[in-house]
Protein backbone atom coordinates (compact mmCIF):
# COMPACT_ATOMS: atom_id res chain seq x y z
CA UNK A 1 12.64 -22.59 20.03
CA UNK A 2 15.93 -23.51 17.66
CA UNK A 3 15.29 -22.91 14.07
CA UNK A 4 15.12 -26.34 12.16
CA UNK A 5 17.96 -25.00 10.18
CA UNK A 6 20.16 -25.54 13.13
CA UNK A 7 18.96 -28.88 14.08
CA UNK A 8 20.71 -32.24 13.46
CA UNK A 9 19.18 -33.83 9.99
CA UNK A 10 18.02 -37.33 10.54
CA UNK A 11 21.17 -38.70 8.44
CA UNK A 12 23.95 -36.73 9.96
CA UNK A 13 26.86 -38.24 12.19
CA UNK A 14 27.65 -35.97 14.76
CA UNK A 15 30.99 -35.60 13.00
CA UNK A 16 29.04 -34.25 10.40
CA UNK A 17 26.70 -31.81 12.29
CA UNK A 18 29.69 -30.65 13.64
CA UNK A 19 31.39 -29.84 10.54
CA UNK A 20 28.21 -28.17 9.02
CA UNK A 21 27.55 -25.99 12.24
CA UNK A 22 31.72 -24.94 11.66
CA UNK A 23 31.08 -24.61 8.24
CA UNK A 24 28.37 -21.60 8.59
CA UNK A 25 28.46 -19.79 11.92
CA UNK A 26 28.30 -16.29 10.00
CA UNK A 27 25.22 -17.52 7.60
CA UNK A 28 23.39 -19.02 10.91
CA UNK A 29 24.75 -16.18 13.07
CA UNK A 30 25.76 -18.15 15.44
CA UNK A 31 29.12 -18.26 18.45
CA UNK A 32 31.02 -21.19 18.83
CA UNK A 33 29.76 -21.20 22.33
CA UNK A 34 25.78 -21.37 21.46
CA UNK A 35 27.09 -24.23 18.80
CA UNK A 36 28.55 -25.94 21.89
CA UNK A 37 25.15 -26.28 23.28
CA UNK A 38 23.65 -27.91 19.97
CA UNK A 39 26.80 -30.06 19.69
CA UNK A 40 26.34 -31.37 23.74
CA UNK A 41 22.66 -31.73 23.54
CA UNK A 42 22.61 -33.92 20.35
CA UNK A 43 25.86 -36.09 21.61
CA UNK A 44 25.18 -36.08 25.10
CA UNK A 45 28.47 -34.63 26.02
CA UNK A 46 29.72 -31.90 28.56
CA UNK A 47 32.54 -30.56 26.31
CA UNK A 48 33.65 -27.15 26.33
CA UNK A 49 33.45 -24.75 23.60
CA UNK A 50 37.05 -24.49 23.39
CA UNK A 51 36.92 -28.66 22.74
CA UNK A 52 34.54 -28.16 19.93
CA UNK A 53 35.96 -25.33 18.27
CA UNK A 54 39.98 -26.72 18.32
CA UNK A 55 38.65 -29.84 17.02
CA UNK A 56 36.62 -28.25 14.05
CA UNK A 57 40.21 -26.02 13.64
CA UNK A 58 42.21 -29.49 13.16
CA UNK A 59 39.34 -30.69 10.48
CA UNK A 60 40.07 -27.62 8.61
CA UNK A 61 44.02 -27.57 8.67
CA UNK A 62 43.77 -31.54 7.51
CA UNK A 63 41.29 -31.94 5.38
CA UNK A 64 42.78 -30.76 1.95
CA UNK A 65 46.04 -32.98 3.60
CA UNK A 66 43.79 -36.12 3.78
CA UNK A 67 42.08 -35.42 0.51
CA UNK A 68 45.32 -35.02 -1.81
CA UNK A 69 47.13 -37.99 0.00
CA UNK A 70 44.73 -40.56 0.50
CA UNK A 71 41.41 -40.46 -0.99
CA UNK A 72 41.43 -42.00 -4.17
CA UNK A 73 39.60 -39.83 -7.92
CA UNK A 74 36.03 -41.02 -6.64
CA UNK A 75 35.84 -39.82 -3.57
CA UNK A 76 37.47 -36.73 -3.86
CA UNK A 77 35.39 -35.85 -6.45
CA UNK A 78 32.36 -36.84 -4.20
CA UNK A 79 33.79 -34.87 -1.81
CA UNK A 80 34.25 -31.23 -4.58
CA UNK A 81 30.48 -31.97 -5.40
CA UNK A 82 29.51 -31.81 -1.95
CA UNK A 83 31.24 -28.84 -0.92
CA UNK A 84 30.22 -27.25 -4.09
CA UNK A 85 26.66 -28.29 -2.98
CA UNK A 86 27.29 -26.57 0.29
CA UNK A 87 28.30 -23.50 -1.16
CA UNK A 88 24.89 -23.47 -3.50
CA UNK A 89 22.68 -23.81 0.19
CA UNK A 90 24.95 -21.06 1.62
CA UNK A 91 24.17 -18.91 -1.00
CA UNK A 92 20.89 -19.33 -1.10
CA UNK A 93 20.20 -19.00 2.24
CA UNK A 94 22.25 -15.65 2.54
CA UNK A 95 20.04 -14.49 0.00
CA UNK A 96 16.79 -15.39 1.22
CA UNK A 97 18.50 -13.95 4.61
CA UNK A 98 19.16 -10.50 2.83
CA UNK A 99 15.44 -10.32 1.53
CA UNK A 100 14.32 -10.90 4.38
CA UNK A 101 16.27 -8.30 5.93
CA UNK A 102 14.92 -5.83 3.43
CA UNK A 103 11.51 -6.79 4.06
CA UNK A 104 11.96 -5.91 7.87
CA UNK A 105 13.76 -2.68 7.07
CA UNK A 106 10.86 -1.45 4.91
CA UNK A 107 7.99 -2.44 7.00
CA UNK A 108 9.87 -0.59 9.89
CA UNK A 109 10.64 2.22 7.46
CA UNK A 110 6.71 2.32 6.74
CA UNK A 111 5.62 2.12 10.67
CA UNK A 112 8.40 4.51 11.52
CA UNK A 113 6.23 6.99 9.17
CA UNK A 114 3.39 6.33 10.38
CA UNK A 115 4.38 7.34 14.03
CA UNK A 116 6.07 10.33 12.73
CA UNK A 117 2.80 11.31 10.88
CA UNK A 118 0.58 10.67 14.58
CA UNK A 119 2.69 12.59 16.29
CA UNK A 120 2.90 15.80 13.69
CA UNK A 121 -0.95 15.08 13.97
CA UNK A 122 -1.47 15.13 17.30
CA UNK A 123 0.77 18.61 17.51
CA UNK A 124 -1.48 20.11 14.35
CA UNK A 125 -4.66 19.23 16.59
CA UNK A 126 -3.19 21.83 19.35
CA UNK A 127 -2.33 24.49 16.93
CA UNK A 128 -5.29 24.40 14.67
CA UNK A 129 -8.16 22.54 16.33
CA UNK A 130 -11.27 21.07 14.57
CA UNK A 131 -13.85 20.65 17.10
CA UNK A 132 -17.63 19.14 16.27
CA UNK A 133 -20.57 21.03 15.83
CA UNK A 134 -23.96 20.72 18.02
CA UNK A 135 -25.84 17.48 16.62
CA UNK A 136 -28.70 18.32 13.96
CA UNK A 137 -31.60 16.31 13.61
CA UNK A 138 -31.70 14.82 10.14
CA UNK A 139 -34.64 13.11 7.90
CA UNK A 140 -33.48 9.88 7.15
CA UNK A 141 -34.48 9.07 3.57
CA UNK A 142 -34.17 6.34 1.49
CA UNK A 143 -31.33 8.32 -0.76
CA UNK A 144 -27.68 8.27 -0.40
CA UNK A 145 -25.28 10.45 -1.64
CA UNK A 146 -21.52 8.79 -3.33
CA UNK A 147 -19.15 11.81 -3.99
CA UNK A 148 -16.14 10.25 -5.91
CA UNK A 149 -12.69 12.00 -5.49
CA UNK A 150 -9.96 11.15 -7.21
CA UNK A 151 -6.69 11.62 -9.02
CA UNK A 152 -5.74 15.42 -7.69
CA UNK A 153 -2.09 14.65 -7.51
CA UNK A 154 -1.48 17.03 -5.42
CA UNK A 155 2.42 18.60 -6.05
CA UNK A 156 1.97 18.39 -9.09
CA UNK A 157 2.79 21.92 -10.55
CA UNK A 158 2.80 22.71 -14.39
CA UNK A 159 1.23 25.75 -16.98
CA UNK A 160 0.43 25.13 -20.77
CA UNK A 161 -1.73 26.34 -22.88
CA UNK A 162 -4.72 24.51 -21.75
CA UNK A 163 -4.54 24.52 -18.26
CA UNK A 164 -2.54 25.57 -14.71
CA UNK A 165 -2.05 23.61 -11.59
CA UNK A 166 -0.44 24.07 -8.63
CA UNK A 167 -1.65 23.86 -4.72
CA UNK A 168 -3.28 26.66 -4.68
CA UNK A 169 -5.43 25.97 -7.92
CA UNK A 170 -6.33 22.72 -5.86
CA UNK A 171 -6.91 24.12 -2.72
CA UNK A 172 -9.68 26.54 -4.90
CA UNK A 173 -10.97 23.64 -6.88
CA UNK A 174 -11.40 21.45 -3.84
CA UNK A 175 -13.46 24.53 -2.16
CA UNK A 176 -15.87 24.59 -5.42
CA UNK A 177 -15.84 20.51 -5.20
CA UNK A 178 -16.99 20.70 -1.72
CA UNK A 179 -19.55 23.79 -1.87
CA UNK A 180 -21.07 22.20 -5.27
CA UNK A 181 -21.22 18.34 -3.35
CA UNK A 182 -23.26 20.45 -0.67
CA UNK A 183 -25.48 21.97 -2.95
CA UNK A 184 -26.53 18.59 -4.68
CA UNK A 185 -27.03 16.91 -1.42
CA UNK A 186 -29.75 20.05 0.02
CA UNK A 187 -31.32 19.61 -3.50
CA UNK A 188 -31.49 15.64 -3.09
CA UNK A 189 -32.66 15.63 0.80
CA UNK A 190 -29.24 13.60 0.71
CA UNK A 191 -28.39 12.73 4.81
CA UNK A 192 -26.01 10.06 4.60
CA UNK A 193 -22.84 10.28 2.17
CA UNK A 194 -20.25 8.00 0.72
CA UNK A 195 -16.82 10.10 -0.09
CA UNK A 196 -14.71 7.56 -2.26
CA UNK A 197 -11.10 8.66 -2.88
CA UNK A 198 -10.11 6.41 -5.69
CA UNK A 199 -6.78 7.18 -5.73
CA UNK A 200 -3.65 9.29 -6.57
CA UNK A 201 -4.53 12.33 -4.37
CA UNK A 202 -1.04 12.92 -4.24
CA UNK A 203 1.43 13.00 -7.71
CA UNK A 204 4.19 11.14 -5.69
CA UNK A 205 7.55 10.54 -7.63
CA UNK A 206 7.18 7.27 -9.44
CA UNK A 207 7.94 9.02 -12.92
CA UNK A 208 10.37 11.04 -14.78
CA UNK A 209 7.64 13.40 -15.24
CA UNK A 210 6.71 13.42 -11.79
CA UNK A 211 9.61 14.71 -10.34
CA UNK A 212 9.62 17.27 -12.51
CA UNK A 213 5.92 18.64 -12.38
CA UNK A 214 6.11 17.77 -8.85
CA UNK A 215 6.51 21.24 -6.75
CA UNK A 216 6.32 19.73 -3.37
CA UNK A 217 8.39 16.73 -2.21
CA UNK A 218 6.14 13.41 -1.19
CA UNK A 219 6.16 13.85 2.26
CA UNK A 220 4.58 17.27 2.24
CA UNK A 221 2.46 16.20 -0.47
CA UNK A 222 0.52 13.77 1.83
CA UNK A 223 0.47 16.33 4.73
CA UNK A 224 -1.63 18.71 2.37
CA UNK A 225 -3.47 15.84 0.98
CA UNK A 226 -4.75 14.63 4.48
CA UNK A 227 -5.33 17.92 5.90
CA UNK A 228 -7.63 19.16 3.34
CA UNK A 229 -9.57 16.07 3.17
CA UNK A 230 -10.26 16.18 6.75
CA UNK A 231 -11.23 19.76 6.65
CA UNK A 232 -13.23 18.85 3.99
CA UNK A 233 -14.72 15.53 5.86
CA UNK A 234 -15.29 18.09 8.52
CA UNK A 235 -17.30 20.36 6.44
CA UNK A 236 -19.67 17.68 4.94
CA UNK A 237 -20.23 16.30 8.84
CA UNK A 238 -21.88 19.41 9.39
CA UNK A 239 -24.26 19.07 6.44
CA UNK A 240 -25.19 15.37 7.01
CA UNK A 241 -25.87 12.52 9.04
CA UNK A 242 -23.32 10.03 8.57
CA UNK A 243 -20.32 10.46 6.27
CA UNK A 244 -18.10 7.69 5.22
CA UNK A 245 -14.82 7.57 3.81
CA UNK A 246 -13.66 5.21 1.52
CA UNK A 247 -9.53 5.15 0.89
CA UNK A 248 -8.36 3.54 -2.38
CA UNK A 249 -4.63 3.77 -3.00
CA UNK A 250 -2.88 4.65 -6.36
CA UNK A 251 -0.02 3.62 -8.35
CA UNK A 252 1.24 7.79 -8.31
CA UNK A 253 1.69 6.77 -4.24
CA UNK A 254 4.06 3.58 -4.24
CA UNK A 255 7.34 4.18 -2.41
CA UNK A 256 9.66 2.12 -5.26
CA UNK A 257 8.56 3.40 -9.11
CA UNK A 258 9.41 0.37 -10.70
CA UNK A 259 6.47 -1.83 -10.12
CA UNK A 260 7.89 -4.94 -10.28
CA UNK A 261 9.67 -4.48 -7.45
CA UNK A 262 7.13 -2.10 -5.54
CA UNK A 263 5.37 -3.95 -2.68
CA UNK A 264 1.91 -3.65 -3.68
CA UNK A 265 0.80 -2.43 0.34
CA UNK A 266 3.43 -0.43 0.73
CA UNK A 267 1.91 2.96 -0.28
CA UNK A 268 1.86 6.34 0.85
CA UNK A 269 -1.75 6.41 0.48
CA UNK A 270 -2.19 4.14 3.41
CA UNK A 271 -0.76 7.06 5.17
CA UNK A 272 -3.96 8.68 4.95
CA UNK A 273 -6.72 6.62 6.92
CA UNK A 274 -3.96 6.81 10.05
CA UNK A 275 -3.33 10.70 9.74
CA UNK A 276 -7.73 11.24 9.36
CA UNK A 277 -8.46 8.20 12.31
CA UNK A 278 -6.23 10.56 14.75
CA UNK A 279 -6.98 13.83 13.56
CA UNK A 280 -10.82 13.16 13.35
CA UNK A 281 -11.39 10.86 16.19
CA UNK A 282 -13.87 13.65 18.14
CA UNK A 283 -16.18 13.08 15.04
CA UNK A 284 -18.29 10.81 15.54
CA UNK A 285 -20.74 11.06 12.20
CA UNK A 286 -17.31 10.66 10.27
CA UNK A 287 -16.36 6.96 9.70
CA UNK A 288 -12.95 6.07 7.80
CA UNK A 289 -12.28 3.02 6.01
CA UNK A 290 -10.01 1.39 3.44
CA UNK A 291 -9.10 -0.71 1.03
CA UNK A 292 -7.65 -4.57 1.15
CA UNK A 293 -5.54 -5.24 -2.01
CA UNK A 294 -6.81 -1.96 -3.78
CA UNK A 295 -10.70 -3.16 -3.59
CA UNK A 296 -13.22 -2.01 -1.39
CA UNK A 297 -16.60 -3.25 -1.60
CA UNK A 298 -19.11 -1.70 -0.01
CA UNK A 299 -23.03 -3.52 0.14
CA UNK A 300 -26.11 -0.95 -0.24
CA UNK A 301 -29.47 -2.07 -0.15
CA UNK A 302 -28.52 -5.84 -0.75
CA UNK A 303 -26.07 -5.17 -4.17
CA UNK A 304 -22.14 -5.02 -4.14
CA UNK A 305 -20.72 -1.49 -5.03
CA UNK A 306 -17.05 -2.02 -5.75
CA UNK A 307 -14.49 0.52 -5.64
CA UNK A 308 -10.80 0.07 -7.24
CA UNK A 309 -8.09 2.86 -8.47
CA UNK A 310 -8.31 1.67 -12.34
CA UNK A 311 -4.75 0.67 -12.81
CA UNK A 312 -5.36 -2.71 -12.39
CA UNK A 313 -8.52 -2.92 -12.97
CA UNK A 314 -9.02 -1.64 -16.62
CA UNK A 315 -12.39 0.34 -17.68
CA UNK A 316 -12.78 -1.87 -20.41
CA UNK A 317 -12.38 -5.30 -18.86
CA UNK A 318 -13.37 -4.57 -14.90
CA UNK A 319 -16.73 -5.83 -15.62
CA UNK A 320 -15.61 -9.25 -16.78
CA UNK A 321 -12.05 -9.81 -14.52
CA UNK A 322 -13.28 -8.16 -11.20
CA UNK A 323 -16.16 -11.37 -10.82
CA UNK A 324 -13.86 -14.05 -11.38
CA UNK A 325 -11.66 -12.83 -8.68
CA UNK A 326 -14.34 -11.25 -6.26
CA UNK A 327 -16.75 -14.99 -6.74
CA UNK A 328 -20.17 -12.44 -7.26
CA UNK A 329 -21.65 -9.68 -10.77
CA UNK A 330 -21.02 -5.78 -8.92
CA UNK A 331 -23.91 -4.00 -9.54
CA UNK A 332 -21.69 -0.70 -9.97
CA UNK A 333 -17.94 -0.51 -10.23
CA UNK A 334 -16.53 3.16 -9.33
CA UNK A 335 -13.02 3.94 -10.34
CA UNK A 336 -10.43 6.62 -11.41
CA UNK A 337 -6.91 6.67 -13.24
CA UNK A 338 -7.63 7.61 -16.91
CA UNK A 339 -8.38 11.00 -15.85
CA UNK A 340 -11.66 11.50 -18.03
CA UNK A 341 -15.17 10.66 -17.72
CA UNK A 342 -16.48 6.71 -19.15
CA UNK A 343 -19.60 5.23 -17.96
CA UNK A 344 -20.95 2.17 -19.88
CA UNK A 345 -23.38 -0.59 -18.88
CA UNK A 346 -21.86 -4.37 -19.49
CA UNK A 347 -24.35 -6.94 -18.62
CA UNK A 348 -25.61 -6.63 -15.30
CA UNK A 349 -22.72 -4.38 -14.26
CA UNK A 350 -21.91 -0.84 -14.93
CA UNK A 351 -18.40 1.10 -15.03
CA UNK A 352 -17.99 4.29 -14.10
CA UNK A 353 -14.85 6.09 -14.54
CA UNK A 354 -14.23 9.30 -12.12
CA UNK A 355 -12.29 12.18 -13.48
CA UNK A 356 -9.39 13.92 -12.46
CA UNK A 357 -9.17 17.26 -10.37
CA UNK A 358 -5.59 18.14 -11.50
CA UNK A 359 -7.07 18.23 -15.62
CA UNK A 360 -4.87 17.88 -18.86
CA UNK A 361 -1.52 18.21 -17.38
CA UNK A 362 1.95 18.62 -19.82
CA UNK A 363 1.87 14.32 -20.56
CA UNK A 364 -1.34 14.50 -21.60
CA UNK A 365 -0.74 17.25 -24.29
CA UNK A 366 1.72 15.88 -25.20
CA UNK A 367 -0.13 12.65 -25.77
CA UNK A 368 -2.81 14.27 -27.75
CA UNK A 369 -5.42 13.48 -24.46
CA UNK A 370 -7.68 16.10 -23.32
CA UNK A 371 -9.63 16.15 -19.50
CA UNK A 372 -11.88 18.78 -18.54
CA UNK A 373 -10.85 18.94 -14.73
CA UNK A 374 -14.09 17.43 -12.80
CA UNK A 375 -15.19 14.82 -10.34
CA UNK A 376 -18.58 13.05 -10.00
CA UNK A 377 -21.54 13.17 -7.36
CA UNK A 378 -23.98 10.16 -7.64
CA UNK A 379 -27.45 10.30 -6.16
CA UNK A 380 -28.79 6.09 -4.94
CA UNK A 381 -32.26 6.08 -5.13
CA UNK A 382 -31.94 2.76 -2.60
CA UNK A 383 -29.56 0.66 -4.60
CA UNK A 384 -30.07 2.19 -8.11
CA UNK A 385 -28.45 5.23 -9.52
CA UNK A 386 -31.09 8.09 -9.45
CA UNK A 387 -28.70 11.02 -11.22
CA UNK A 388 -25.16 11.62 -11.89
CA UNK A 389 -23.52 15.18 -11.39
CA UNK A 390 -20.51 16.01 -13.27
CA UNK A 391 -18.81 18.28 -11.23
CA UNK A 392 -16.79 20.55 -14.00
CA UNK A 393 -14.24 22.27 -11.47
């Protein structure tokens, strides 16, 4: 199909076509010889492309010749103004050709990761296998269990005087989060779990401050990141029914740190779903999910549960933005990013705000904040929040 950018307009001469096609055969990337074929087609000739191009050469040597001799003030002013109009198009379309040309590089940048990331997978699989257990026969109750993960930032590596992190310090926390989450489900009769990562599970480099607490570089911050959630996915598929993973991204996980520029879905935490799909695809009580345009929404017992990050979606105002823009009142919306726990009924709706597993880190000290490192387990009692654990790690 020819792009309507090379195709004759409806008011051009083929004089004129000619002259435009001369005029930009590096902006339309084309040869003189596939302009030949345009230039035959639309005159009905069978000239060569040597023809075409010698005649679009003599234009060019006589043109300034022609306008300094003969044409009189008017024209050759008309004449300035539309060359000077051609030069506008041409630079706008080199632009828009250069964006575009970004755009392609990143998205093949992002699948080119993704590849990489299947294939380190598929190699981890041999070296360190996780195989299912038997199948146990569960009683289905009426309960669900929602364990909420979010903001570990994993890399991130600091000591003050309120508080240490670094991988191993997560690695132990996560162990406590997941033997704890265990515990509450036995003591709830809990056989069917929702595991919602809200978010920044990996610090990421987006800040000043985050290349500077950060001890691991990104791309080895998402290999520990997806590893330990699916050995911890594993571990909770032993212990129940059906286990489903929810994956919100962060702002800590954008590739570009200024936001303006950042394309919103291209995020390392996307990474994530991909590296678990492959590495946990023998499990079939495990089912992995994620988010469209940082919202995931999931329906229990007939009312919307909605889970977002929290940079967007503000603790304060969630309750009265997220139904304009969703067209329905959540019964519960989960979310993360301020690092300390919030829950607070508006209306119909309720908001509650996750902790962080990372804690007060050297920002917040030096903000005057304070966050007792925890995460939250939620009992459903059908659609309705039975109890709420706060999981002090």
């Amino acid at each position: 199909m020819t792009p309507t950018v090379f195709k004759r307009n409806s008011n051009e001469t083929i004089t004129d076509y000619h002259i435009r096609l001369g005029d930009n055969l590096e902006l339309y990337e084309l040869t003189w010889a596939q302009a030949t074929e345009l230039l035959n087609e639309e005159s009905e000739e069978d000239y060569t492309e040597s023809r075409w191009r010698k005649k679009y050469k003599s234009y060019l040597e006589w043109k300034p010749v022609i306008l300094e001799k003969y044409a009189n003030n008017e024209v050759a002013e008309e004449v300035r103004d539309a060359t000077l109009e051609l030069k506008k198009e041409t630079v706008k379309l080199r632009d828009q050709k250069r964006e575009y040309n970004q755009l392609i590089f990143k998205e093949a940048r992002f699948e080119n990761l993704k590849n990489g990331i299947k294939e380190a997978v598929l190699e981890l699989a041999k070296l360190k296998p996780l195989s299912p257990s038997h199948p146990k026969v569960f009683q289905v109750t009426n309960k669900k269990g929602i364990s909420l993960w979010s903001d570990w930032h994993i890399g991130s590596e600091f000591k003050n005087s309120l508080n240490t992190y670094n991988v191993d310090i997560f690695r132990s926390r996560l162990s406590e989060l997941i033997t704890k989450t265990l515990m509450y489900s036995k003591r709830n009769e809990i056989d069917e779990i929702i595991v919602a990562n809200l978010g920044d599970i990996i610090h990421g480099a987006i800040h000043v401050s985050a290349r500077v607490q950060s001890g691991e570089d990104v791309i080895n911050q998402i290999q520990i990141a997806a590893e330990s959630v699916a050995e911890a996915l594993v571990e909770l598929s032993l212990h129940h029914r059906k286990v489903k993973f929810i994956n919100i991204i962060g702002n800590h996980s954008r590739l570009i740190s200024n936001k303006h520029d950042s394309i919103f879905r291209e995020n390392l935490e996307y990474l994530i779903p991909w590296f678990l799909e492959t590495r946990l695809r023998d499990f079939k009580n495990i089912e992995i999910v994620k988010d469209t345009d940082g919202i995931y929404i999931e329906e229990i017992e007939g009312e919307n549960h909605v889970f977002v990050h929290g940079d967007l979606d503000s603790a304060y105002t969630s309750a009265k933005n997220l139904p304009q823009l969703l067209g329905f009142v959540p019964k519960y919306i989960y979310s993360g990013h301020i690092h300390h726990n919030y829950e607070k009924e508006f209306g119909k709706t309720e908001v509650i705000v996750n902790g962080s597993l990372m804690g007060v880190d050297d920002y917040a000290i030096s903000k005057r904040y304070y966050a007792t490192p925890m995460q939250k387990y939620i009992v459903l009692d059908g659609s309705d929040i039975e109890c709420t654990y706060k999981i002090k790690l």
